[in-house]
Each structure stands twice: as C-alpha cells, then as structure tokens.
N, C-alpha and C. Protein backbone atom coordinates (compact mmCIF):
# COMPACT_ATOMS: atom_id res chain seq x y z
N UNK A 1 128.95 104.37 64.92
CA UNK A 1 129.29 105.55 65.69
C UNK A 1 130.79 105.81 65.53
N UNK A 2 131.05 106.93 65.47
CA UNK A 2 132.86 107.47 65.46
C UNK A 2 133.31 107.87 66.48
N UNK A 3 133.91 107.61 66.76
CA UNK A 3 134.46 107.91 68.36
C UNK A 3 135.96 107.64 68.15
N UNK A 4 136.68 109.10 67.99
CA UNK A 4 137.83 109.59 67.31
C UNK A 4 138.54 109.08 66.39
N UNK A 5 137.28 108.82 65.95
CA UNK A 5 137.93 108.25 64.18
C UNK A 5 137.94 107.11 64.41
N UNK A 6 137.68 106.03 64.97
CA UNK A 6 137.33 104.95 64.81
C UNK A 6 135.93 104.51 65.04
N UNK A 7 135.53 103.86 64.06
CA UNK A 7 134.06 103.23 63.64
C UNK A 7 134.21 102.28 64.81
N UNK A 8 132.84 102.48 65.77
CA UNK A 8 132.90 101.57 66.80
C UNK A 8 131.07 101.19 66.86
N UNK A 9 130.51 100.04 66.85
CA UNK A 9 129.07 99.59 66.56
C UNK A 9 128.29 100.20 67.99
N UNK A 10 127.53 100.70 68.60
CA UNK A 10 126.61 100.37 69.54
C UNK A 10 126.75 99.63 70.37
N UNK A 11 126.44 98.25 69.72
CA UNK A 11 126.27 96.77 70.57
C UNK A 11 127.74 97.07 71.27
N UNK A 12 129.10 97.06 70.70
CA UNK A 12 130.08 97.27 72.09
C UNK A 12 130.44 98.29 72.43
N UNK A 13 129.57 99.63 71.93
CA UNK A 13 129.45 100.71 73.32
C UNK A 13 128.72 100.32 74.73
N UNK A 14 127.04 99.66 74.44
CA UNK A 14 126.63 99.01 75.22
C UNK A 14 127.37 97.85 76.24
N UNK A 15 127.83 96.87 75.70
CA UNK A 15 128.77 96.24 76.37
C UNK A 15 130.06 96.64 77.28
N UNK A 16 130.50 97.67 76.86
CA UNK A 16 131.52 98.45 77.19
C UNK A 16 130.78 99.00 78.77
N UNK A 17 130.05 99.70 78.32
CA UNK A 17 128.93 100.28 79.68
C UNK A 17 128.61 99.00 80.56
N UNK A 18 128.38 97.79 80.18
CA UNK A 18 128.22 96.92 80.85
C UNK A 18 129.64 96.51 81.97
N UNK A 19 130.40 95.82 81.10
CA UNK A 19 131.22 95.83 81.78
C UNK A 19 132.03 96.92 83.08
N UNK A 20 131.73 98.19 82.83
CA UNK A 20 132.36 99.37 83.71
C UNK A 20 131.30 99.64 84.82
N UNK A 21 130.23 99.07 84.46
CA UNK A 21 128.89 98.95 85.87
C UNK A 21 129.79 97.88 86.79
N UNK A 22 129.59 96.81 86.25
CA UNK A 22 130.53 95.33 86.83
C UNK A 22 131.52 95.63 87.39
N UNK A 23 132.54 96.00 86.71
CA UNK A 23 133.57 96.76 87.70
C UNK A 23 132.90 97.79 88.62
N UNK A 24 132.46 98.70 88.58
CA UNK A 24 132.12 99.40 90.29
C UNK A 24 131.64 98.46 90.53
N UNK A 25 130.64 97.35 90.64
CA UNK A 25 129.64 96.53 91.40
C UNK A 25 130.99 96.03 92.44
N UNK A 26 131.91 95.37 91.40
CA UNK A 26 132.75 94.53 92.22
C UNK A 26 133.81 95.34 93.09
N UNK A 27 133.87 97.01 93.30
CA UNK A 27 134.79 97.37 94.15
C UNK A 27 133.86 97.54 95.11
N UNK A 28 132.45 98.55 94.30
CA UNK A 28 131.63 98.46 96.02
C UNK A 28 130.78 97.35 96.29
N UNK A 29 130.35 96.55 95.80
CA UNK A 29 129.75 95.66 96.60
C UNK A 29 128.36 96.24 96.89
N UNK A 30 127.55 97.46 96.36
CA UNK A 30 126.82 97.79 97.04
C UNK A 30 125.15 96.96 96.48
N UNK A 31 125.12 96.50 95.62
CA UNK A 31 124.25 95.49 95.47
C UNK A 31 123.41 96.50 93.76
N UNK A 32 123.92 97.66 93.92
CA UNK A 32 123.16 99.01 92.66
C UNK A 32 123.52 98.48 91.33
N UNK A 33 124.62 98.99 91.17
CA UNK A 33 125.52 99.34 89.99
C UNK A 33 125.68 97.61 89.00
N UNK A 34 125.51 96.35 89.58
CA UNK A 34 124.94 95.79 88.58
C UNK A 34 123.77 95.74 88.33
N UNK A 35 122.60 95.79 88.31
CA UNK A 35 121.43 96.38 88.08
C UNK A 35 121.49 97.73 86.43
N UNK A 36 122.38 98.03 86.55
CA UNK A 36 122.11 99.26 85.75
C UNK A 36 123.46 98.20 84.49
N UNK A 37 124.18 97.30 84.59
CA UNK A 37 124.71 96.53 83.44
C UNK A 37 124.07 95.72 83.18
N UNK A 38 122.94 94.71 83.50
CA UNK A 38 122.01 94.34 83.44
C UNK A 38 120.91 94.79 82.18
N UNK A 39 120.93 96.33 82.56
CA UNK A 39 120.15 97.48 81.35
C UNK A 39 120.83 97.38 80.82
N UNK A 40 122.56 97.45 80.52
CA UNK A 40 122.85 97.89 79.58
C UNK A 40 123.06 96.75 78.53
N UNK A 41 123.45 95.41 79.34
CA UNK A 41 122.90 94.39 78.35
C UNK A 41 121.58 93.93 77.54
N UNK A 42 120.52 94.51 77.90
CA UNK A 42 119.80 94.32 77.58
C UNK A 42 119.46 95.31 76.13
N UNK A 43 119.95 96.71 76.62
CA UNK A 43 119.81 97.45 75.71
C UNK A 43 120.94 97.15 74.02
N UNK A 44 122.22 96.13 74.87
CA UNK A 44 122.85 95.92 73.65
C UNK A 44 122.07 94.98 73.04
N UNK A 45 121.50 94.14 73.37
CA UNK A 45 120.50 93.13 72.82
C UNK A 45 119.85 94.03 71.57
N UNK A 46 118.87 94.59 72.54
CA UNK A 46 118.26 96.00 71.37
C UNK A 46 118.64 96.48 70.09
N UNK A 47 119.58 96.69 70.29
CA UNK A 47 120.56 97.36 69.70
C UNK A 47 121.41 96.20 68.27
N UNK A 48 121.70 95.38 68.70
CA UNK A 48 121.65 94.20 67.62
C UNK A 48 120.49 93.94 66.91
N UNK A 49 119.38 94.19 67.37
CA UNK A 49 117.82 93.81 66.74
C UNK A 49 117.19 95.17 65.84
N UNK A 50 118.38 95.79 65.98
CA UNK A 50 118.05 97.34 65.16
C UNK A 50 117.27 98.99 65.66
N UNK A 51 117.16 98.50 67.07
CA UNK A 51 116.24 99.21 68.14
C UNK A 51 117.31 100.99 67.53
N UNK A 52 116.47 101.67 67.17
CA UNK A 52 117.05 103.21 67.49
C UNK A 52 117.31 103.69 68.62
N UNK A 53 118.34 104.65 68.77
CA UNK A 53 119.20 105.55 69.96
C UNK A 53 118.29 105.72 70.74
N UNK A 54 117.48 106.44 70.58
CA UNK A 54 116.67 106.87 71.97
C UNK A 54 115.89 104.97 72.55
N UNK A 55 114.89 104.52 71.30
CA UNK A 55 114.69 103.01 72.25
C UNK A 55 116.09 102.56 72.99
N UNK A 56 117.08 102.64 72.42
CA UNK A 56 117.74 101.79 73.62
C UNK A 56 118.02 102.54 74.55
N UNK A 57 117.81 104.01 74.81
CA UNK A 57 118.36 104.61 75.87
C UNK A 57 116.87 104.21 77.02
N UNK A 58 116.20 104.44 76.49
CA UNK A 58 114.97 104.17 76.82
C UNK A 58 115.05 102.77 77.48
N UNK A 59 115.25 101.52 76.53
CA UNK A 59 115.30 100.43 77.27
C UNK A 59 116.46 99.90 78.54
N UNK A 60 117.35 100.78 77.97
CA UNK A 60 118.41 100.86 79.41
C UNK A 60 118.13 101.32 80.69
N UNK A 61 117.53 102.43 80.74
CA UNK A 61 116.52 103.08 82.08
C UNK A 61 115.55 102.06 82.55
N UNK A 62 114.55 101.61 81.45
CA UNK A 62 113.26 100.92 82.13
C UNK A 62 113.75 99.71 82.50
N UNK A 63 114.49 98.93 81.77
CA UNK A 63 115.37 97.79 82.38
C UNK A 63 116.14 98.07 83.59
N UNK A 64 116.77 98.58 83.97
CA UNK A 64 117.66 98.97 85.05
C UNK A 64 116.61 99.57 86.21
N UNK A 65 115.19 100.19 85.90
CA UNK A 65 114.68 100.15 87.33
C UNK A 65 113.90 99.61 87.48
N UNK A 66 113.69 98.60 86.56
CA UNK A 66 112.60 97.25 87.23
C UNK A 66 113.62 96.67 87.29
N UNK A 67 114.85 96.31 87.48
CA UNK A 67 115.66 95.63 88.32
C UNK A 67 116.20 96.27 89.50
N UNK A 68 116.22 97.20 89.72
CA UNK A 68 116.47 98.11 91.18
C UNK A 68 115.13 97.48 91.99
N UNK A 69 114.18 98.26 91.66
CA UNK A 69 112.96 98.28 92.48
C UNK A 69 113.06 96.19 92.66
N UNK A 70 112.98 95.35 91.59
CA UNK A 70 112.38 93.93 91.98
C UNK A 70 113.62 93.28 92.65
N UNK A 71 114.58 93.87 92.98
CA UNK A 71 115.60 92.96 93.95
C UNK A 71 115.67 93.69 95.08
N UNK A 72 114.90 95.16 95.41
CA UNK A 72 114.92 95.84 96.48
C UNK A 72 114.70 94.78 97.60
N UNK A 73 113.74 93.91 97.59
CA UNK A 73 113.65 93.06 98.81
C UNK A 73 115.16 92.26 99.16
N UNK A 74 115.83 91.98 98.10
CA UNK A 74 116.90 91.31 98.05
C UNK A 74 118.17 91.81 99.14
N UNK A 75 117.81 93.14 98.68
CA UNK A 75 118.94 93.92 99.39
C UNK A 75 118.64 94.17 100.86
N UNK A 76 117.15 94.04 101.24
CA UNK A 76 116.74 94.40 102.29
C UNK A 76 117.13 93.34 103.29
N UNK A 77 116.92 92.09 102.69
CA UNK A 77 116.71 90.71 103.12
C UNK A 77 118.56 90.09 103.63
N UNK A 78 119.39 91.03 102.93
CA UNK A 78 121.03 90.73 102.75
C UNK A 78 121.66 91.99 103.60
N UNK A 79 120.68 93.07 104.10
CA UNK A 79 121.24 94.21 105.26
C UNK A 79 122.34 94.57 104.41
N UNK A 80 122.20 94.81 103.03
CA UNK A 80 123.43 95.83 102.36
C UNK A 80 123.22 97.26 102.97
N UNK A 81 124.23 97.96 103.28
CA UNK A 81 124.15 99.62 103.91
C UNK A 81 123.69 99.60 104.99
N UNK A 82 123.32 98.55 105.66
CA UNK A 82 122.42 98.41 107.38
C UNK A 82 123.71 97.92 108.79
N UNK A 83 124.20 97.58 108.09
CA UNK A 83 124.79 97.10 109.47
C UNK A 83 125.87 97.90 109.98
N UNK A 84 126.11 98.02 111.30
CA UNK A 84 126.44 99.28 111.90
C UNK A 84 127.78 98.45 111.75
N UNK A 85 128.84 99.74 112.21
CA UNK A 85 129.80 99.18 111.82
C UNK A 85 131.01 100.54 112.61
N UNK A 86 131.83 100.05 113.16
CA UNK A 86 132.87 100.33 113.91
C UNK A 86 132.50 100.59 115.13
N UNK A 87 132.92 101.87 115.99
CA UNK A 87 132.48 101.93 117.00
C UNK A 87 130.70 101.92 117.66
N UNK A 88 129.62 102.37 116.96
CA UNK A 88 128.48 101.83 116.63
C UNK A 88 127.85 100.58 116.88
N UNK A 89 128.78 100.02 116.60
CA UNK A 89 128.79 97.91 116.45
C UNK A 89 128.43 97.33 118.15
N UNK A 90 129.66 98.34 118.42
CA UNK A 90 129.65 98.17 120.10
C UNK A 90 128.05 98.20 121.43
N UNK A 91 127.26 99.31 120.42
CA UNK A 91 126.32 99.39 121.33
C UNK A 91 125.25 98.43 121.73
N UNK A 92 124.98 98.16 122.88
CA UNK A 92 124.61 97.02 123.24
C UNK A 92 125.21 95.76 123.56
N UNK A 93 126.44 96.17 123.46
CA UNK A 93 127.50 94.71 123.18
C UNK A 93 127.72 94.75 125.49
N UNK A 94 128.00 93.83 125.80
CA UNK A 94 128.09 93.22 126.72
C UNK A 94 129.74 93.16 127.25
N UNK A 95 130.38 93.56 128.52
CA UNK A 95 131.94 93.63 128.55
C UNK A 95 131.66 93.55 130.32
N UNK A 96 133.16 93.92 130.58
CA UNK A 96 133.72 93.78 131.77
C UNK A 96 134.40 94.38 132.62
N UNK A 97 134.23 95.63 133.65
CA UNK A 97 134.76 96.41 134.38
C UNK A 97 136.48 96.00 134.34
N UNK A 98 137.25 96.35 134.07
CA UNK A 98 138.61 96.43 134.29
C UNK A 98 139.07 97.59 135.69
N UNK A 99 138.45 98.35 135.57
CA UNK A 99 139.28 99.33 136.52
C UNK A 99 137.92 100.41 137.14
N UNK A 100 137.49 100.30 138.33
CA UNK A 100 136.25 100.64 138.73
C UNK A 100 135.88 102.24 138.09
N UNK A 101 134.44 102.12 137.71
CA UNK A 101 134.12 103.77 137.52
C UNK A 101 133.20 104.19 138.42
N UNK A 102 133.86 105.90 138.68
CA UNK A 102 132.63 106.34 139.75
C UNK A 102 132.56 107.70 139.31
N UNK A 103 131.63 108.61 140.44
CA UNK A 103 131.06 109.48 139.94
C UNK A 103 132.76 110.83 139.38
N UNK A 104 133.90 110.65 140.66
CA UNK A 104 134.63 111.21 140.11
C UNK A 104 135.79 110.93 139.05
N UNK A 105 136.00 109.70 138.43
CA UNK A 105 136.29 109.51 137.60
C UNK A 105 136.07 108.25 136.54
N UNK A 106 137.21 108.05 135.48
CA UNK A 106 136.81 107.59 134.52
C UNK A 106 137.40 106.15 135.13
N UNK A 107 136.74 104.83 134.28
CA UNK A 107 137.34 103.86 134.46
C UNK A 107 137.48 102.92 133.06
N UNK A 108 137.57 101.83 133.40
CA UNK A 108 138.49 100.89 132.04
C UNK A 108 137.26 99.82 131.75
N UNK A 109 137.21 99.73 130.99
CA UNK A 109 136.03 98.15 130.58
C UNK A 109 136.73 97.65 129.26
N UNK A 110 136.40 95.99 129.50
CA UNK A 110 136.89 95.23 128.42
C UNK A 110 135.66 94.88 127.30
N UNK A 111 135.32 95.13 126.16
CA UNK A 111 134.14 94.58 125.62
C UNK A 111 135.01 93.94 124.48
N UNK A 112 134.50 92.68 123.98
CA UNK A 112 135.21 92.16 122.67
C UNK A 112 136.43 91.85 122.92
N UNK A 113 137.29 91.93 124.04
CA UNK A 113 138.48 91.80 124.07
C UNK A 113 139.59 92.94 123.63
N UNK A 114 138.75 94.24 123.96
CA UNK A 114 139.24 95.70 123.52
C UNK A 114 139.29 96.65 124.95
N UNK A 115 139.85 97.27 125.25
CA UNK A 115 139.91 98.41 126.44
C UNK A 115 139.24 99.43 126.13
N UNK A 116 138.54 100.15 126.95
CA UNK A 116 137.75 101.23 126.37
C UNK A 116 137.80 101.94 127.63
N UNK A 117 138.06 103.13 128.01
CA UNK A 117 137.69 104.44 128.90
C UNK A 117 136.40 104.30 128.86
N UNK A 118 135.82 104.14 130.22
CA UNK A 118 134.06 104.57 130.32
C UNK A 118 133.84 105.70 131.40
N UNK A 119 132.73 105.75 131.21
CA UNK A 119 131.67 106.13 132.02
C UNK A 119 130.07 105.78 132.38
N UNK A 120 130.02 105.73 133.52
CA UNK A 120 128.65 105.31 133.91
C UNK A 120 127.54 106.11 133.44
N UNK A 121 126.02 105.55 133.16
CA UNK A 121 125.14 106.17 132.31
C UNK A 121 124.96 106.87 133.62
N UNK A 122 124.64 106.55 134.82
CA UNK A 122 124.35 107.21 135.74
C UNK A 122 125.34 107.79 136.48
N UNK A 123 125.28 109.41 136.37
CA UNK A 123 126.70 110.20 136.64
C UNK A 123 126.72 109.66 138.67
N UNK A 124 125.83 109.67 139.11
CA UNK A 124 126.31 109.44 140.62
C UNK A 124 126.39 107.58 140.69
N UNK A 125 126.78 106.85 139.85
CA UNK A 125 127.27 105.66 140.55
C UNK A 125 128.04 104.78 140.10
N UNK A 126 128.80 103.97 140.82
CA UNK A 126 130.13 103.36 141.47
C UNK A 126 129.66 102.12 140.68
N UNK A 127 130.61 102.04 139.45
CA UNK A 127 130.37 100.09 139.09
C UNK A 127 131.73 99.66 139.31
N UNK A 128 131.93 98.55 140.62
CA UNK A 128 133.66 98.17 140.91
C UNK A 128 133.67 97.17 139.60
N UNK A 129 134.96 97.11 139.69
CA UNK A 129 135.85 96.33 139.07
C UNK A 129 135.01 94.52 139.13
N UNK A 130 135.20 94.35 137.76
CA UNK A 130 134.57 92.64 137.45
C UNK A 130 133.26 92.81 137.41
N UNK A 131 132.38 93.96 137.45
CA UNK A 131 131.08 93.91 137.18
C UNK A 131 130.89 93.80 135.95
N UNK A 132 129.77 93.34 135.61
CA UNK A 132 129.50 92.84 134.14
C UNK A 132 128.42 94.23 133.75
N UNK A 133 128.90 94.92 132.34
CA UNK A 133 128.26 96.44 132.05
C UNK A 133 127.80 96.12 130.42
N UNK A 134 126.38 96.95 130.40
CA UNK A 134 126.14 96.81 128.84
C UNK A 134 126.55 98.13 128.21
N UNK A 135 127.09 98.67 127.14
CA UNK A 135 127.16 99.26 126.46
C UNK A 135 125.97 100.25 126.25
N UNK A 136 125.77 101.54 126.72
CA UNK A 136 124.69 102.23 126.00
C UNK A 136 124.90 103.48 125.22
N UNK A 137 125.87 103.75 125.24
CA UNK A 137 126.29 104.84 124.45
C UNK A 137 127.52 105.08 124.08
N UNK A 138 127.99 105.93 123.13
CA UNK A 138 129.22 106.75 123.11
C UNK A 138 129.20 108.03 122.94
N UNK A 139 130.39 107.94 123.60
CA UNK A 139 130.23 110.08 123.95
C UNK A 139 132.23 110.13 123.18
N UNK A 140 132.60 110.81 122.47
CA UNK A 140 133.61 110.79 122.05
C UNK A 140 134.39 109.50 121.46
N UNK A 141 135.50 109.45 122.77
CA UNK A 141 136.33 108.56 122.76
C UNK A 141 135.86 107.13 124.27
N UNK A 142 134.93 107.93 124.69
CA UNK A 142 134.81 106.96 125.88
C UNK A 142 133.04 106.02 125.62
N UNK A 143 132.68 104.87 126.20
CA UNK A 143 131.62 104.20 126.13
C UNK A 143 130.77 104.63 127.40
N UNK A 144 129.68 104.49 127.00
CA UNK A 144 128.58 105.14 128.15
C UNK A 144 128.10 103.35 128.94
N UNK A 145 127.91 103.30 129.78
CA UNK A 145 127.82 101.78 130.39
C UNK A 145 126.64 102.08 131.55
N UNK A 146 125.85 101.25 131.70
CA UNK A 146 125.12 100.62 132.51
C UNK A 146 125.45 99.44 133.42
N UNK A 147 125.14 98.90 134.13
CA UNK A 147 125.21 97.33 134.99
C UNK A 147 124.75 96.58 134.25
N UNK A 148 124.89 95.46 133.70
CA UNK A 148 124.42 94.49 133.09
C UNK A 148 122.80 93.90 133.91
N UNK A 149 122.81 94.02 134.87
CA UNK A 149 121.78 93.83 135.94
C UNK A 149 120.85 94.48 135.45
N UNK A 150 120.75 96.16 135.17
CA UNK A 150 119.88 97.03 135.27
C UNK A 150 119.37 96.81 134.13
N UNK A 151 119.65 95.98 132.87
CA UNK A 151 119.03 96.08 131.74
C UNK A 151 118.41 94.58 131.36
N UNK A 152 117.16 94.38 130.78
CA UNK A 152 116.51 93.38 130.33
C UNK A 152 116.70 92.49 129.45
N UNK A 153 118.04 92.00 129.21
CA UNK A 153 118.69 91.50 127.47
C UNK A 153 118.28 90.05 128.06
C-alpha cells in the first residue's frame, strides 16, 4: 500500500489500528475499544497469510463482535457505565441533621462527612437537629431527606 509515497505492508497498517484502539482503551477504560484491536490483530494475522482487502475487513468486524457480544457478561459482571456517580451516589446514603429542617425553612445535614442544604420529603415536617435522615432525592443544589426511622434499610 502507498501512503504518501511510502510503501507501507498491511500487516502494520493493521497493527497500527491495533495499537490506536489500545490507546483509547487505556484513556477510557470503557471495556469497548479493545475488543475492536483484538480484530484488528487478528485481521493482521490474515493479512500475513495472504487474506485479500475485503477478507480482512471482513475478518476485523466479525472478530471484533464476537468479542463485544462474548465479554458482554464481563462488563456486566465489572458495572462498567453503571455506577452512579457524583451527586447521584448520594441517594440512599444515610447522614445527620446539622441544623434542624422545617416546613418554613431550609436546614443543614452531614452525609459522608459533606454539608448539604436540605429539605424534608415531607413539606409539613420538623426533623431537629442530630436526627439520623436517609437521602431520597435531589432537587437542584439541595438533598430531599426522610427520617431514617420512616424507611426500611
């Protein structure tokens, strides 16, 4: 193949593709993108054995999604893309009245060892100060809270 005037073989175009899957794999982490260098090693294999352009394009695809699809459990099993993450993380998480909330205003809770502005899930009631609150929502910037009592954990 010529590729601006320099004679360059297949086998390390293929490789080339390999390696630049590997690199994204290793910035995202997302469990995909080696899967598809995987194909493309395989297809350089091919490709040394004399396989024509389209077979190896061919074997790069069918290789690369019977390795998607047969490690799908893998990924399922490792919660890649599943786990919640920043404020999200919080819900359900378990904390500590700092500064009482009631129906007319806002108050303070500690969860994780973080301050957070709340509010009660139930707009008419009073959780004082040192009550123990679960996390049930977020509304903006503030956490939606329950009594730790009222819920079944």
């Amino acid at each position: 193949m010529d590729f601006f005037g320099i004679m360059i073989s297949m086998v390390w175009v293929w490789v080339i593709v390999a390696v630049i899957f590997i690199i994204v794999e290793a910035i995202t982490l997302g469990l995909t993108t080696i899967w598809f260098a995987g194909g493309a090693i395989v297809a350089a294999i091919s490709t040394a054995l004399g396989a024509p352009l389209l077979a190896q394009i061919i074997i790069f695809l069918v290789v690369s999604v019977i390795l998607i699809y047969s490690t799908k459990s893998w990924r399922e099993r490792l919660k890649i893309g599943k786990e919640k993450t920043n404020v999200n993380a919080i819900i359900g998480q378990k904390g500590f009245v700092m500064e009482a909330i009631s129906p007319a205003s806002f108050g303070q809770v500690k969860i994780n060892g973080v301050m957070w502005t709340a509010t009660s899930a139930d707009s008419n009631a009073v959780i004082d100060a040192g009550a123990e609150i679960v996390v049930t929502g977020i509304e903006g910037v503030k956490v939606i809270v329950t009594p730790a009592y009222n819920k079944d954990m």
